[in-house]
Protein backbone atom coordinates (compact mmCIF):
# COMPACT_ATOMS: atom_id res chain seq x y z
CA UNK A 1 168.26 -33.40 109.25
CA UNK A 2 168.46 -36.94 110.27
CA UNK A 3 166.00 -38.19 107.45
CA UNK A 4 168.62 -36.09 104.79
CA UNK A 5 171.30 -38.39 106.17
CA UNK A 6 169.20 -41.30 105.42
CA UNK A 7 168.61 -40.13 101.92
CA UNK A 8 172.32 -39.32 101.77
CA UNK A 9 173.44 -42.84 102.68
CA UNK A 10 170.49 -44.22 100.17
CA UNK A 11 172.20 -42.47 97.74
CA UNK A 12 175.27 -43.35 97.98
CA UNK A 13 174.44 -47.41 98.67
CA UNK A 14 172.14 -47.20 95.15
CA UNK A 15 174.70 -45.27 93.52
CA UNK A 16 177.36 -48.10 94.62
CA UNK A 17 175.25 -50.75 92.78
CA UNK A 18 174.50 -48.51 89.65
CA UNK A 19 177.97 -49.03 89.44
CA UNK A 20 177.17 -52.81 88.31
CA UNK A 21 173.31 -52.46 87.29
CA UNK A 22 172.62 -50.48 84.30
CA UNK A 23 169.22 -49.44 85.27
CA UNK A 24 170.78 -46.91 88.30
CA UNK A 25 172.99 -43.72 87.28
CA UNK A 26 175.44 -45.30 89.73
CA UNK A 27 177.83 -41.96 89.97
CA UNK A 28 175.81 -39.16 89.75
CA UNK A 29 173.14 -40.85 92.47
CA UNK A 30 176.88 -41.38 94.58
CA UNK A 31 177.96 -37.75 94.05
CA UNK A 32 174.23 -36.28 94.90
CA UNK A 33 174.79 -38.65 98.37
CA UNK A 34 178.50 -37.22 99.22
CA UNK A 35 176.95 -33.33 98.77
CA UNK A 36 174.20 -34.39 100.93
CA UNK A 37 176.68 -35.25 103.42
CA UNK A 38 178.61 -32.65 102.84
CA UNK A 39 175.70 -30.04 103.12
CA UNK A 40 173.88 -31.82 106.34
CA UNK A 41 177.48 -31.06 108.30
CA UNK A 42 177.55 -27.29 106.96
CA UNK A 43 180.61 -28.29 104.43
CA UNK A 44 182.27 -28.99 108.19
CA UNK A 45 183.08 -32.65 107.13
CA UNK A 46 183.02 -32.73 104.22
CA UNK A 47 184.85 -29.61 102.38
CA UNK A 48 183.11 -27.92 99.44
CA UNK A 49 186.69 -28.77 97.73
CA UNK A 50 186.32 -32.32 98.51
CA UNK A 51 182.80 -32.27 96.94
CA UNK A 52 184.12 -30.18 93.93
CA UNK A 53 186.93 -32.99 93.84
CA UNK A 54 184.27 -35.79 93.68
CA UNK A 55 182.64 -33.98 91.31
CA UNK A 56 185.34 -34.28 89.01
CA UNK A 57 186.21 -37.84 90.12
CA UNK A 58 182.62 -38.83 88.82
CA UNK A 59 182.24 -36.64 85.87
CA UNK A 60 186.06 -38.21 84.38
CA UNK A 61 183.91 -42.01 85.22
CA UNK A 62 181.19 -41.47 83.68
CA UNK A 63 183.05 -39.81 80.60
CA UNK A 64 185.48 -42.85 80.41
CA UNK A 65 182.62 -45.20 81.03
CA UNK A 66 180.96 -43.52 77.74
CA UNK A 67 184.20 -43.34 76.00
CA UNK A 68 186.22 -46.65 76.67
CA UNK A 69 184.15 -48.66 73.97
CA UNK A 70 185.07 -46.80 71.23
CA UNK A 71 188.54 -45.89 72.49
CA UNK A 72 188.90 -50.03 72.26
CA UNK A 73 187.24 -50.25 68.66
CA UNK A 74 189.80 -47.29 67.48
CA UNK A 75 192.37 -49.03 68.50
CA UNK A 76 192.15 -52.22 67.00
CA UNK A 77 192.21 -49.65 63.72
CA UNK A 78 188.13 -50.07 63.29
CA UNK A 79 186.69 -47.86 60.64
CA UNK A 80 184.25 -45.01 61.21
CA UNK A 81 181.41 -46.63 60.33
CA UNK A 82 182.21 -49.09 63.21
CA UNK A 83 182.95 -46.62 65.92
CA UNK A 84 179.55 -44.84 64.80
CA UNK A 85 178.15 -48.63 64.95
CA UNK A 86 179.71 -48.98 68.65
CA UNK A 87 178.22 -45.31 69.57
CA UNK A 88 175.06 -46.53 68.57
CA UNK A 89 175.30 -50.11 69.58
CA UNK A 90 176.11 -48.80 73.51
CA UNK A 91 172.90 -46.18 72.92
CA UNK A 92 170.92 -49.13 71.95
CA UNK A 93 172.06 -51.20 74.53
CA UNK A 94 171.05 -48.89 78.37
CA UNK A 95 167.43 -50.02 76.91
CA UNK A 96 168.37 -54.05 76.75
CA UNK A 97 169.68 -54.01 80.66
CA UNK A 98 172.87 -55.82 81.66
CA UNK A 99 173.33 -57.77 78.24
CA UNK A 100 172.32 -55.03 76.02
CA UNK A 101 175.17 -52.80 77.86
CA UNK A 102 177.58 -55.66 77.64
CA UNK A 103 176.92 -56.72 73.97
CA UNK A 104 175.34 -53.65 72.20
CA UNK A 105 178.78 -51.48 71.92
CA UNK A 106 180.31 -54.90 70.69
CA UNK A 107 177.23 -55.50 67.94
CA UNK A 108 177.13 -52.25 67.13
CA UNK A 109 180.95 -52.00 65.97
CA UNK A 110 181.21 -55.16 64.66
CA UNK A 111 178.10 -54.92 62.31
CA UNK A 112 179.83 -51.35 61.50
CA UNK A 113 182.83 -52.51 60.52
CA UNK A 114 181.25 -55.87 58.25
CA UNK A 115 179.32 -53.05 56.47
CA UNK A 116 182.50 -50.96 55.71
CA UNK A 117 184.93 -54.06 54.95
CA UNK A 118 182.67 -57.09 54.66
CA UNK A 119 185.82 -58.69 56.43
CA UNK A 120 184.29 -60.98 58.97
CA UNK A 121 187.68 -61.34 60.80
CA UNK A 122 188.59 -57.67 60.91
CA UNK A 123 185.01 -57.22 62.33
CA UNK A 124 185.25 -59.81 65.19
CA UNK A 125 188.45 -57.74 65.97
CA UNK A 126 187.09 -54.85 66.38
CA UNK A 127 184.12 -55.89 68.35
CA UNK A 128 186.45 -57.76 70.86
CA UNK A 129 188.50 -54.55 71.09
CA UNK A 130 185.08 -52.91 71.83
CA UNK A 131 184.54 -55.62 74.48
CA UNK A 132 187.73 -54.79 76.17
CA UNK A 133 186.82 -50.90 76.24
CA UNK A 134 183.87 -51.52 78.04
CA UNK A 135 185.58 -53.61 80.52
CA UNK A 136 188.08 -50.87 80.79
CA UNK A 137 185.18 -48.32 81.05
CA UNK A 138 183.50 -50.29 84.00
CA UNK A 139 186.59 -50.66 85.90
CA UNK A 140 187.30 -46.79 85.63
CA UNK A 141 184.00 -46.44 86.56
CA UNK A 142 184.09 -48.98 89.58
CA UNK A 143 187.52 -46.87 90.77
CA UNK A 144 185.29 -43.58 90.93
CA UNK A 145 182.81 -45.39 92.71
CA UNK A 146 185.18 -46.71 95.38
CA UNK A 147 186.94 -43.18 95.32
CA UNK A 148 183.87 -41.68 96.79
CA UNK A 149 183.50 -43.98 99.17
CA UNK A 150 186.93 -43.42 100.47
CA UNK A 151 186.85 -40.09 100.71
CA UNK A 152 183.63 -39.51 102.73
CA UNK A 153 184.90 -42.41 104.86
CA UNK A 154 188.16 -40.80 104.99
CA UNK A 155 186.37 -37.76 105.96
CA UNK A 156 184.21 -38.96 108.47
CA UNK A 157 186.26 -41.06 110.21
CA UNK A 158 189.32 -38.16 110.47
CA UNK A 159 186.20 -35.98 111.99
CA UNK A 160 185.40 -38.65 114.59
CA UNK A 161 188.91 -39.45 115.71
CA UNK A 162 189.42 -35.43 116.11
């Protein structure tokens, strides 16, 4: 029991800097280390409808983190070829680490958008607007993150004061 606590707490610390590092499915390792928890206590702890609550809690981070950079190349009014081009920019970049992440979705929908317009300007726009989804995306999925933590701290320290 004590070395699936271990693993739990692993989990949860790796999942904490996937957050930041591309390499490391930050949520889902943070999720598989709160039902860990949650399982090594009998659910006692840490309720099943907590861990069905952070299961939700990561799923809507990771979906925003996916979503955010094309949400920001929409809405600088990019064209379809550029939100394809910031799809497959952000694909492109989980294989190019931190920078590929960082500038892929940006590439990806500005090159999309010069091939639609050839308007250099309206491009840059839209990959700056793709730039500011991602940021958006990270922070949503930072806030997921820390709302795991919270909870199973919440948790465990309500069980301990008891």
């Amino acid at each position: 029991m004590t070395l699936i606590i271990i693993l739990a707490i692993v989990l949860l610390i790796l999942g904490a800097a996937g957050t930041v590092f591309p390499a490391l499915p930050g949520l889902p390792l943070m999720f598989g280390g709160a039902w860990l928890l949650a399982y090594t206590s009998d659910y006692q702890i840490i309720g099943s409808f907590s861990v069905l609550i952070l299961g939700v809690v990561c799923a809507l981070g990771m979906a925003m983190d996916f979503v955010a950079g094309v949400l920001g190349a929409k809405y600088t009014g990019a064209s379809k070829e550029a939100l394809w081009g910031a799809f497959f920019g952000g694909l492109a970049g989980i294989f190019l680490g931190l920078a590929g992440l960082v500038l892929g979705p940006l590439v990806g929908a500005a090159i999309g958008e010069l091939l639609a317009k050839r308007d250099i300007l309206l491009a840059g726009k839209v990959g700056i607007g793709t730039f500011v989804g991602f940021i958006v995306g990270t922070v949503a999925k930072i806030g997921a993150a820390l709302v795991v933590l919270l909870v199973v701290l919440a948790q465990y320290v309500a069980h301990w004061l008891a």
